[in-house]
PDB file of N, CA and C in Angstrom:
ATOM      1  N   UNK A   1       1.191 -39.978 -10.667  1.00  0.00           N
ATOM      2  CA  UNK A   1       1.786 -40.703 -11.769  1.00  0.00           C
ATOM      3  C   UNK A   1       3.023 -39.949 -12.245  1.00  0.00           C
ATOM      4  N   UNK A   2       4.040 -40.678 -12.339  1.00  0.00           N
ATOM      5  CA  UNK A   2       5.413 -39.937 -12.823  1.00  0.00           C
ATOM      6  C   UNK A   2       5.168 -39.307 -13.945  1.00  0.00           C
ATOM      7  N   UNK A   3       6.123 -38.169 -14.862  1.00  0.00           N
ATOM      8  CA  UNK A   3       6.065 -37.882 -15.413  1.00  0.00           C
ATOM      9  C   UNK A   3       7.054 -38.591 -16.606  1.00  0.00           C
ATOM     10  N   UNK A   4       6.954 -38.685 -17.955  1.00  0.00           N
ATOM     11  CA  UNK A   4       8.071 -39.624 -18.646  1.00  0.00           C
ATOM     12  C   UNK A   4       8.666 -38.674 -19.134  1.00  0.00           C
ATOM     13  N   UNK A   5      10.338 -39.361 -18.993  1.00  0.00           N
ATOM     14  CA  UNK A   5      11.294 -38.648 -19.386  1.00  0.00           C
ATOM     15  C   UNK A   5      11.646 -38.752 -20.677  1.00  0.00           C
ATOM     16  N   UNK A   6      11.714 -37.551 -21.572  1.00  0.00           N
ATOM     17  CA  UNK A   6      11.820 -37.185 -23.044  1.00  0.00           C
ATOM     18  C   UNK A   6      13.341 -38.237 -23.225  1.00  0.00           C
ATOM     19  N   UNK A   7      13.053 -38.720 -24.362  1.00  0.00           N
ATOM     20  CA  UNK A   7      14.564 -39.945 -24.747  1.00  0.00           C
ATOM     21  C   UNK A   7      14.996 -39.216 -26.338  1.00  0.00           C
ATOM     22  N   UNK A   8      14.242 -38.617 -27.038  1.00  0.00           N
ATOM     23  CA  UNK A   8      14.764 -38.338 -27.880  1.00  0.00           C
ATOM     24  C   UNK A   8      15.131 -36.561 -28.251  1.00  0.00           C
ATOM     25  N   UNK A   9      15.832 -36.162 -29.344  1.00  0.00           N
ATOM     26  CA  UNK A   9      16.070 -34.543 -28.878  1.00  0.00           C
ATOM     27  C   UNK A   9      14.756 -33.654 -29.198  1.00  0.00           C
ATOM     28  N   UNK A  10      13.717 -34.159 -30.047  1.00  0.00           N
ATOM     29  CA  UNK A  10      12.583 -33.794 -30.513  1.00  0.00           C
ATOM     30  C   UNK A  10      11.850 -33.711 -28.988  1.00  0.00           C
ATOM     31  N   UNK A  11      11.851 -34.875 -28.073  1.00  0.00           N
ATOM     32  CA  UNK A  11      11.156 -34.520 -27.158  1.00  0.00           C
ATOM     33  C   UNK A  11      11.524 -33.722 -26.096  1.00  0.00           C
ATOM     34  N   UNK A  12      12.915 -33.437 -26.279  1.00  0.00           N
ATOM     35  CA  UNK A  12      13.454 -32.868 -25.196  1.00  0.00           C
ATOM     36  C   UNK A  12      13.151 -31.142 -25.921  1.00  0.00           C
ATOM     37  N   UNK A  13      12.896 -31.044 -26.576  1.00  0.00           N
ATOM     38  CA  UNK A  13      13.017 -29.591 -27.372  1.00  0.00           C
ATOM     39  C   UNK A  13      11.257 -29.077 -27.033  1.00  0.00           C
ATOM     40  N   UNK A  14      10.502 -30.216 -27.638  1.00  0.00           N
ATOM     41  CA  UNK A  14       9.151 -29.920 -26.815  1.00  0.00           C
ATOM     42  C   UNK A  14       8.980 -29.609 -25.616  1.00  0.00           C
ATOM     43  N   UNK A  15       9.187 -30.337 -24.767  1.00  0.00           N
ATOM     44  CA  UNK A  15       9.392 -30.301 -23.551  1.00  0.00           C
ATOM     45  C   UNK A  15       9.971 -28.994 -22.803  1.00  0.00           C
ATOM     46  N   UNK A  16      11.390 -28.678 -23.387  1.00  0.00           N
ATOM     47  CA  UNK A  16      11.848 -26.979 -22.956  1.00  0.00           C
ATOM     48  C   UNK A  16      10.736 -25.901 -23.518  1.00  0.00           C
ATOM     49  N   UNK A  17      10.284 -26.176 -24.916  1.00  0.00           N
ATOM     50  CA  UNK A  17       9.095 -25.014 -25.244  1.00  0.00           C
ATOM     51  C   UNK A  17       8.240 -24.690 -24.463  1.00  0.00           C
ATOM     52  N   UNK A  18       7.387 -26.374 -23.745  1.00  0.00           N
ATOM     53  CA  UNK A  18       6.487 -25.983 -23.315  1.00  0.00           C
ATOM     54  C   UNK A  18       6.881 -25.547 -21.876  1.00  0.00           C
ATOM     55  N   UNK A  19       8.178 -25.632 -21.046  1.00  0.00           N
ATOM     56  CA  UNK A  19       8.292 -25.152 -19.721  1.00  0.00           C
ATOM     57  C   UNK A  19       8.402 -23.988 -20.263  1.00  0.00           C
ATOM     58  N   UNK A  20       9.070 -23.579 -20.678  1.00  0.00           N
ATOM     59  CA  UNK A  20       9.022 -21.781 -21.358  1.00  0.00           C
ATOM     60  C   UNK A  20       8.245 -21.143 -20.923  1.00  0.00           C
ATOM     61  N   UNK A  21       6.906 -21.754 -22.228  1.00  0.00           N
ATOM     62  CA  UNK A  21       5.891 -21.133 -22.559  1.00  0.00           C
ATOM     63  C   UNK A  21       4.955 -21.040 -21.123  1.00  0.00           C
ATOM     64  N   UNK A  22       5.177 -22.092 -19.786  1.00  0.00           N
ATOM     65  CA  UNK A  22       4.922 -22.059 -19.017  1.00  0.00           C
ATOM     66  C   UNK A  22       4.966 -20.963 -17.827  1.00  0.00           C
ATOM     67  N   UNK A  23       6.624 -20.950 -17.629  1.00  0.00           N
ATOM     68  CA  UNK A  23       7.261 -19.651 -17.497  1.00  0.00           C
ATOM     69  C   UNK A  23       7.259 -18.099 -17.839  1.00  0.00           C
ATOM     70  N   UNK A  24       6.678 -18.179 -18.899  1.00  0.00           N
ATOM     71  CA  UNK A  24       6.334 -17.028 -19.266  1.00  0.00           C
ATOM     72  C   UNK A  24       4.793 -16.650 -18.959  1.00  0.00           C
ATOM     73  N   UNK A  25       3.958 -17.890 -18.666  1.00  0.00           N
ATOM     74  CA  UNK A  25       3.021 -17.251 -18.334  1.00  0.00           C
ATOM     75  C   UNK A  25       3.153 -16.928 -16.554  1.00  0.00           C
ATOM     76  N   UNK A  26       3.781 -17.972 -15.996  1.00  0.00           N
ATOM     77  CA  UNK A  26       4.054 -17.864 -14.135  1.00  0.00           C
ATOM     78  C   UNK A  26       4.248 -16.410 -14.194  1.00  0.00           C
ATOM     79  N   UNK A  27       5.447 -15.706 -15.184  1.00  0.00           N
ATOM     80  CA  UNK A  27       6.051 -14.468 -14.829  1.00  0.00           C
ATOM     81  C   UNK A  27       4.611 -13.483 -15.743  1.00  0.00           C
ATOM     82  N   UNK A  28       3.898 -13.539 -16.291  1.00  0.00           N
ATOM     83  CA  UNK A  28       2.609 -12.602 -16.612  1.00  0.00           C
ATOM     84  C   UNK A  28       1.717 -12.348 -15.277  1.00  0.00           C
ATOM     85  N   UNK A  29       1.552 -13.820 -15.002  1.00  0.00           N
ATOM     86  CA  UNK A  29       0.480 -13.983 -14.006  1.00  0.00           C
ATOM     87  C   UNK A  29       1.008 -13.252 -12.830  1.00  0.00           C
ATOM     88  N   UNK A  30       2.412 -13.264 -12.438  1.00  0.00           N
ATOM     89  CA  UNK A  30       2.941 -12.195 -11.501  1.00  0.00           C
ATOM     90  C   UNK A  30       2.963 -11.006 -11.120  1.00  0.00           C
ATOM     91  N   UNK A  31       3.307 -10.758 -13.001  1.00  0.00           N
ATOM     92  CA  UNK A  31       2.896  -9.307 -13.203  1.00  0.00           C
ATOM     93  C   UNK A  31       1.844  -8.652 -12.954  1.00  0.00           C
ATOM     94  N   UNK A  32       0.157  -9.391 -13.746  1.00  0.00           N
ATOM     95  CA  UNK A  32      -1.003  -8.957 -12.829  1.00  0.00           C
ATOM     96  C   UNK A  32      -1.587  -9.031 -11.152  1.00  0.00           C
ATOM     97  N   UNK A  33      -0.983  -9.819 -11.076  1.00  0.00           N
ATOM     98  CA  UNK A  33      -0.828  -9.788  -9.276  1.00  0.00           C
ATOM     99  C   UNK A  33      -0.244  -8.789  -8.559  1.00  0.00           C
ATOM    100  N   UNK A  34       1.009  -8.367  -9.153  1.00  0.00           N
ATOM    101  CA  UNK A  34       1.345  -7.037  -8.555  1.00  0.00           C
ATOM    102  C   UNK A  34       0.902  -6.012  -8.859  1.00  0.00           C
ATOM    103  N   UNK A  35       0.116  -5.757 -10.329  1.00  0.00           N
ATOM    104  CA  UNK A  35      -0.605  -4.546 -10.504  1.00  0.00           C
ATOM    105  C   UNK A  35      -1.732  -4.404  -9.312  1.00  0.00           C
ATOM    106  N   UNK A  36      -2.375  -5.705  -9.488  1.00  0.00           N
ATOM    107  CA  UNK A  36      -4.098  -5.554  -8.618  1.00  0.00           C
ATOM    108  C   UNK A  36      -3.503  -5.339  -7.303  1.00  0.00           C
ATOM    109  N   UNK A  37      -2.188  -5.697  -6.613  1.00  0.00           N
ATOM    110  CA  UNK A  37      -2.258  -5.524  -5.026  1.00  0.00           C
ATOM    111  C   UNK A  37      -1.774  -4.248  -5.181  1.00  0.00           C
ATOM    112  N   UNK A  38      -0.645  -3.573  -6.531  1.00  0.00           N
ATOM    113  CA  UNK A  38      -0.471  -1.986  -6.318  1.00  0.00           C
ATOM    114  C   UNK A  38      -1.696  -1.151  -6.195  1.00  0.00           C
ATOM    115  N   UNK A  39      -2.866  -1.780  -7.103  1.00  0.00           N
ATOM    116  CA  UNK A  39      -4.121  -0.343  -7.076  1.00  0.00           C
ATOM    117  C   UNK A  39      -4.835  -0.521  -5.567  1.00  0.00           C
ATOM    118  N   UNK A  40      -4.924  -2.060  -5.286  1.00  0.00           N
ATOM    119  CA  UNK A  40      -5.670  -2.139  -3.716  1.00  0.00           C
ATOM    120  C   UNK A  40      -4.827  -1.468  -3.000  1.00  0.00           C
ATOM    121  N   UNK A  41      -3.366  -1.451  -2.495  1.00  0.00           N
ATOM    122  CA  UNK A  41      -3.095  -0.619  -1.647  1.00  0.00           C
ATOM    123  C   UNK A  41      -3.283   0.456  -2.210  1.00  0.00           C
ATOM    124  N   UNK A  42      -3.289   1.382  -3.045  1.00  0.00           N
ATOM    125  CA  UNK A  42      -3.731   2.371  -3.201  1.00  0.00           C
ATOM    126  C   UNK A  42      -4.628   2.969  -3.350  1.00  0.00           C
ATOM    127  N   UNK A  43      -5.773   2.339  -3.295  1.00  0.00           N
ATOM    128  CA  UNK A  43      -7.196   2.717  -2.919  1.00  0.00           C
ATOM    129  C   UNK A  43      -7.229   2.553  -1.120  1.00  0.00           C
ATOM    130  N   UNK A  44      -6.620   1.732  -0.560  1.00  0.00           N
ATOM    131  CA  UNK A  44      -6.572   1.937   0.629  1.00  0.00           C
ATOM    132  C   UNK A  44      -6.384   2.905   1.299  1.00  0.00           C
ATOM    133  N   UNK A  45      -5.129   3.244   0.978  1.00  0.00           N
ATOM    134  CA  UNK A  45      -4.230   4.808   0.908  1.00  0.00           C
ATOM    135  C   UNK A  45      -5.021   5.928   0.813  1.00  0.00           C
ATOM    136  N   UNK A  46      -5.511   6.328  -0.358  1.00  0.00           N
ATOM    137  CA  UNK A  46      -6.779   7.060  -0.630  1.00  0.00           C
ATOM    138  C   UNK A  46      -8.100   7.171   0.202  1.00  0.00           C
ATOM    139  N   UNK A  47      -8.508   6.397   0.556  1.00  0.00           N
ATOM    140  CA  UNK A  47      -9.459   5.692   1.578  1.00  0.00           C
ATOM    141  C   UNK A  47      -8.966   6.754   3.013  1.00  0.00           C
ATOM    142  N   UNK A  48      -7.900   6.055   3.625  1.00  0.00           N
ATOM    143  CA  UNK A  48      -7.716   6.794   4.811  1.00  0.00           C
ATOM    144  C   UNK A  48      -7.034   7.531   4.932  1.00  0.00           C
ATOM    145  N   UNK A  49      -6.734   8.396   3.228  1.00  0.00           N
ATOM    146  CA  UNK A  49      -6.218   9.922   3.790  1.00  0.00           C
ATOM    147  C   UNK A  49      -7.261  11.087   3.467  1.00  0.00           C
ATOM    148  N   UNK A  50      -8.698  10.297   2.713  1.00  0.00           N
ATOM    149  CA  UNK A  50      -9.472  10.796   2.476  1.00  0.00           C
ATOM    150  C   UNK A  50     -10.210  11.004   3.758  1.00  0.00           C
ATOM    151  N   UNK A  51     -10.692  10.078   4.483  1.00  0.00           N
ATOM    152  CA  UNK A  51     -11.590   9.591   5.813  1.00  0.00           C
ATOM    153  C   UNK A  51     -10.919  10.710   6.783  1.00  0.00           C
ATOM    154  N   UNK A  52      -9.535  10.700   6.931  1.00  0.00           N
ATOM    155  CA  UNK A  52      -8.613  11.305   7.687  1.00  0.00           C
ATOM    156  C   UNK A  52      -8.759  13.175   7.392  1.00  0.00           C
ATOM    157  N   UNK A  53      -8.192  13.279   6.561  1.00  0.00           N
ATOM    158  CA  UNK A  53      -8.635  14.734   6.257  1.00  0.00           C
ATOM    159  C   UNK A  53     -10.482  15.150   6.201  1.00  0.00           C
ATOM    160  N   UNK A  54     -10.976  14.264   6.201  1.00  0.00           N
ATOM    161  CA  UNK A  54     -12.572  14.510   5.611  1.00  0.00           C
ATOM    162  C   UNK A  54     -12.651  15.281   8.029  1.00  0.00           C
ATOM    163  N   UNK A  55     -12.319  13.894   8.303  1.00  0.00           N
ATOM    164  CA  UNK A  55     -12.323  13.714   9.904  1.00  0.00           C
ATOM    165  C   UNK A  55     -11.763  15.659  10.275  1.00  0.00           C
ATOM    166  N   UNK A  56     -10.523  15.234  10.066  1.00  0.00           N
ATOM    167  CA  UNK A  56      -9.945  16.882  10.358  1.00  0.00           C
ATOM    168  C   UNK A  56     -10.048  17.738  10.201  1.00  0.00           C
ATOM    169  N   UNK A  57     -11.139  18.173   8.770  1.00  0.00           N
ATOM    170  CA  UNK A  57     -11.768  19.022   8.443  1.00  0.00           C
ATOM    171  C   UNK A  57     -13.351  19.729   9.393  1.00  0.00           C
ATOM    172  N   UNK A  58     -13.628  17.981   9.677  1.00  0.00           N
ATOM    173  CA  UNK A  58     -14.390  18.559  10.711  1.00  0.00           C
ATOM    174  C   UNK A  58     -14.365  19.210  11.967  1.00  0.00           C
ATOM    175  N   UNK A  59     -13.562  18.778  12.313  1.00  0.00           N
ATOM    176  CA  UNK A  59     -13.620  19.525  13.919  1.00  0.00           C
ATOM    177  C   UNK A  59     -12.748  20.790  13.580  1.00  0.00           C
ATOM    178  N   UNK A  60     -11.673  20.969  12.758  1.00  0.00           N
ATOM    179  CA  UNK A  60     -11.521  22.436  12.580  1.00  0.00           C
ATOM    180  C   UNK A  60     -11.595  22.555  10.761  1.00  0.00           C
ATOM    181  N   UNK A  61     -12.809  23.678  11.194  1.00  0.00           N
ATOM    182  CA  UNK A  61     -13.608  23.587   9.986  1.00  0.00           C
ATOM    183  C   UNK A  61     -12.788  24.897   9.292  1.00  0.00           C
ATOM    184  N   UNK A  62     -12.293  26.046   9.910  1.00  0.00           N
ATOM    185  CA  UNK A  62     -11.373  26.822   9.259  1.00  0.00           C
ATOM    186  C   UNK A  62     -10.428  26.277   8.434  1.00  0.00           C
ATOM    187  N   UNK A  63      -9.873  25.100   8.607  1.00  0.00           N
ATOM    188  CA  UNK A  63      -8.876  24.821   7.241  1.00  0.00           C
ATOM    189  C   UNK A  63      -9.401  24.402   5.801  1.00  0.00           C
ATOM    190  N   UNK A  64     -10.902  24.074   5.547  1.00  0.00           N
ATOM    191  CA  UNK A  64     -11.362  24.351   4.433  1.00  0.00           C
ATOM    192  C   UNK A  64     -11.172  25.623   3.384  1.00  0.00           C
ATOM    193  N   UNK A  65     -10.778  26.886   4.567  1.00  0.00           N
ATOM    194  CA  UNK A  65     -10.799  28.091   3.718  1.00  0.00           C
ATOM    195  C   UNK A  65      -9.437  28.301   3.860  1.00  0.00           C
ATOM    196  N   UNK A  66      -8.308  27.970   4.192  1.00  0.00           N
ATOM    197  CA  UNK A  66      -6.742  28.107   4.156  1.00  0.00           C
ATOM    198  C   UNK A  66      -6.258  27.619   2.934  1.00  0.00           C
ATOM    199  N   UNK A  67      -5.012  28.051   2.427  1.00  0.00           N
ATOM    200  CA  UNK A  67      -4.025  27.418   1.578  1.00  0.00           C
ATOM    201  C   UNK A  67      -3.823  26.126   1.669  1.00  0.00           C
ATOM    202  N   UNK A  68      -3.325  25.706   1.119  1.00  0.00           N
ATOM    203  CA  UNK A  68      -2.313  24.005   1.427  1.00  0.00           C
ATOM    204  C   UNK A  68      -1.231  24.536   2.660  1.00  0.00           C
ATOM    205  N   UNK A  69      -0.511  25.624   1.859  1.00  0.00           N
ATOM    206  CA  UNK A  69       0.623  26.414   2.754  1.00  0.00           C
ATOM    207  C   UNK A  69       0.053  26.698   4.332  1.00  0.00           C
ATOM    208  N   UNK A  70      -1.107  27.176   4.237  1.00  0.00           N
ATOM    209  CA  UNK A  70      -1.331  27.355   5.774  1.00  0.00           C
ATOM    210  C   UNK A  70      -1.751  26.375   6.293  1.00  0.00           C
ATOM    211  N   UNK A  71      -2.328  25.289   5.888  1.00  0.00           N
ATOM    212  CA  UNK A  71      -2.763  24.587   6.384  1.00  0.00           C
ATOM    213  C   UNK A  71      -1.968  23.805   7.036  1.00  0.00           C
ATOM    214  N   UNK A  72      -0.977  23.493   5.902  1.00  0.00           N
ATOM    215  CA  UNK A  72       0.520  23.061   6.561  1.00  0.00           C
ATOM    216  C   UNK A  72       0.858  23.050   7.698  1.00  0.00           C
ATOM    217  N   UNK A  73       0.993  24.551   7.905  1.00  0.00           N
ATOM    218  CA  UNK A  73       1.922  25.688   8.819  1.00  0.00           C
ATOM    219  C   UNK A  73       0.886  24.969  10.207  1.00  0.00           C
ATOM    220  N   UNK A  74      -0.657  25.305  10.125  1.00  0.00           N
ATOM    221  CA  UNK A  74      -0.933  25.046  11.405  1.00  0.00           C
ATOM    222  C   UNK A  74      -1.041  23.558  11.539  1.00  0.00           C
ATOM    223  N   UNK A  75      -0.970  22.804  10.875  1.00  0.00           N
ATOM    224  CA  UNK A  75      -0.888  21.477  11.325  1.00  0.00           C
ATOM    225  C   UNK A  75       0.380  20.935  11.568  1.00  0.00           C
ATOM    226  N   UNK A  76       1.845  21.605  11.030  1.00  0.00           N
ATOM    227  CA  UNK A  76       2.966  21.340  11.875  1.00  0.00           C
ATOM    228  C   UNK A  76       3.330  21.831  13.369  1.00  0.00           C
ATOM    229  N   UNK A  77       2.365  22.867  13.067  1.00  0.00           N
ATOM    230  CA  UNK A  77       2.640  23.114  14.980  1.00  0.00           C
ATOM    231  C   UNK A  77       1.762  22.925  15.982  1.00  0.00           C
ATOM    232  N   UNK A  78       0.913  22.498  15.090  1.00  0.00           N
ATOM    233  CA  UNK A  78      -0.469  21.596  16.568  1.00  0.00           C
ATOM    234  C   UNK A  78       0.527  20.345  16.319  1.00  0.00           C
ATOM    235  N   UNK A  79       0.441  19.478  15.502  1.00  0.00           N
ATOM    236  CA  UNK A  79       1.111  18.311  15.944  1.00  0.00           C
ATOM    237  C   UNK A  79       2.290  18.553  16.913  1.00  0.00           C
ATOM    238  N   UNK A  80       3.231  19.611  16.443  1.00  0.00           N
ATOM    239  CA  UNK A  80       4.301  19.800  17.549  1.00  0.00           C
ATOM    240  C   UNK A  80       4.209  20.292  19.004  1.00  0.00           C
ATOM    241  N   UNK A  81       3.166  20.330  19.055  1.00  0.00           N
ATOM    242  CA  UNK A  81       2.790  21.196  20.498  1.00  0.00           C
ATOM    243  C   UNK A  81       3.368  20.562  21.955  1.00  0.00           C
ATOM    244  N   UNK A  82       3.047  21.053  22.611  1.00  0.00           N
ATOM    245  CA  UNK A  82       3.623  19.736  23.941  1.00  0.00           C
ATOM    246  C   UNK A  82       2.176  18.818  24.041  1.00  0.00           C
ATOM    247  N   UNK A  83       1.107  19.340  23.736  1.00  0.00           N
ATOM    248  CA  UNK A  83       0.234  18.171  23.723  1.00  0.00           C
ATOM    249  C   UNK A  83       0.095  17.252  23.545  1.00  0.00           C
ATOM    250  N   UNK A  84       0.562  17.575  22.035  1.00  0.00           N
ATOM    251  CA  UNK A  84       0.306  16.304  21.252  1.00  0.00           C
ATOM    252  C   UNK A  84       1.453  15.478  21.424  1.00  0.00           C
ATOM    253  N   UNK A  85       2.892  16.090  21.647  1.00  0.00           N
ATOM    254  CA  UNK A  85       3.758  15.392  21.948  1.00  0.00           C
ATOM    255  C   UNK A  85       3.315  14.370  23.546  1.00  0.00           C
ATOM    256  N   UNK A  86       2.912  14.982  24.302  1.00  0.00           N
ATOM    257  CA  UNK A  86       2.346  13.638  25.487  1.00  0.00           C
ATOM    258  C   UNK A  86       1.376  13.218  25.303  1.00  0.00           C
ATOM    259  N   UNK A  87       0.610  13.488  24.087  1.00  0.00           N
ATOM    260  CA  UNK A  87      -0.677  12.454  24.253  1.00  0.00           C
ATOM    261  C   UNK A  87       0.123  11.024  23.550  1.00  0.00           C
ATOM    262  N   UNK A  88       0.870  11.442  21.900  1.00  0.00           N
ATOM    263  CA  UNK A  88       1.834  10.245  21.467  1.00  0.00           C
ATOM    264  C   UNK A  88       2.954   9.928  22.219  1.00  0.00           C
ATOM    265  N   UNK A  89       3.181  10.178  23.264  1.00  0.00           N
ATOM    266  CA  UNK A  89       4.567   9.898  24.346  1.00  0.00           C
ATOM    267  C   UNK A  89       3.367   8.962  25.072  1.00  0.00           C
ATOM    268  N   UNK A  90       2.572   9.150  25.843  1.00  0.00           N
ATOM    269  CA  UNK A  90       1.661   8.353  26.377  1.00  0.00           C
ATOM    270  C   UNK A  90       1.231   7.050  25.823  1.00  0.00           C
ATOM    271  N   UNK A  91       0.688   7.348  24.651  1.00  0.00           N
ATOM    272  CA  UNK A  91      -0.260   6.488  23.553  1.00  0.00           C
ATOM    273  C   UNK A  91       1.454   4.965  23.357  1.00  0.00           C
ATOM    274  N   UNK A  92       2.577   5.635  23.123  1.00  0.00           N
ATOM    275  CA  UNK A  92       3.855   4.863  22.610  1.00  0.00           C
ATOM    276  C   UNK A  92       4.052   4.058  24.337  1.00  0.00           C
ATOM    277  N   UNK A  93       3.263   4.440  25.407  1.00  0.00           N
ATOM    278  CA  UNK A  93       3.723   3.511  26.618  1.00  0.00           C
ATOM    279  C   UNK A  93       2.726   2.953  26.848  1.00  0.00           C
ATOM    280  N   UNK A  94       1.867   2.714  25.813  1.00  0.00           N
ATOM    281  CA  UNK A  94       0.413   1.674  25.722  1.00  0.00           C
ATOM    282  C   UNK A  94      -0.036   2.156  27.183  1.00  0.00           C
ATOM    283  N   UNK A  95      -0.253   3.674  27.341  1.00  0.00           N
ATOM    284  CA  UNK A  95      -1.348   4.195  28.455  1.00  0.00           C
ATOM    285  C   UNK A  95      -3.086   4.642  27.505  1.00  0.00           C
ATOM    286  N   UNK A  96      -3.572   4.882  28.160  1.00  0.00           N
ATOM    287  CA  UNK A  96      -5.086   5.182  27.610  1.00  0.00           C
ATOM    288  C   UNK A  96      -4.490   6.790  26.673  1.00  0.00           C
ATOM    289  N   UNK A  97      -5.464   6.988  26.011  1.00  0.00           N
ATOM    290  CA  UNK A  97      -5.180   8.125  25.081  1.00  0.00           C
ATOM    291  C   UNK A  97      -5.875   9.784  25.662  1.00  0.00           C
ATOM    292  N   UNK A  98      -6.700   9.121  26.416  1.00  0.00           N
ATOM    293  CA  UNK A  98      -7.809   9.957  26.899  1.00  0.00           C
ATOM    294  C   UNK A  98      -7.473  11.331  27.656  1.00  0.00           C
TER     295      UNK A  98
END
């Protein structure tokens, strides 16, 4: 059913209020939409850098007792190793990882 078009300035003045008031809620309702998808990705985030370090902790269990600083140190140069550089040179030519 069409909508009727305001003929007088009273209705035309209603009419802008209530798109407004409309508008202002579209742009609220936006606003909570982007909060709830900022905290979900960030519980995500959290999630698998938690899972991730929890993982890495296990198999080398010495970096529980290191600095941040050392821990650093040896995890920039195992990642840099030539290993790891051909296991991700491999893994990037969609070969097996293994």
């Amino acid at each position: 059913m069409p909508r009727k078009q305001p003929t007088t300035l009273e209705e035309c003045n209603a009419e802008l209020e209530l798109v407004h008031k409309q508008l202002q809620q579209y742009q609220n309702r936006e606003k909570m939409l982007t909060r709830k998808l900022s905290v979900e990705e960030r519980r995500i985030r959290t999630y698998r850098l938690c899972a991730r370090g929890g993982y890495l902790e296990s198999i080398v269990p010495e970096l529980i007792a290191m600095t941040n600083e050392e821990a650093n140190d040896y995890l920039y140069h195992a990642v840099h190793s030539e290993e790891a550089r051909a296991f991700l040179k491999k893994r990037a030519e969609g070969g097996t990882t293994e």
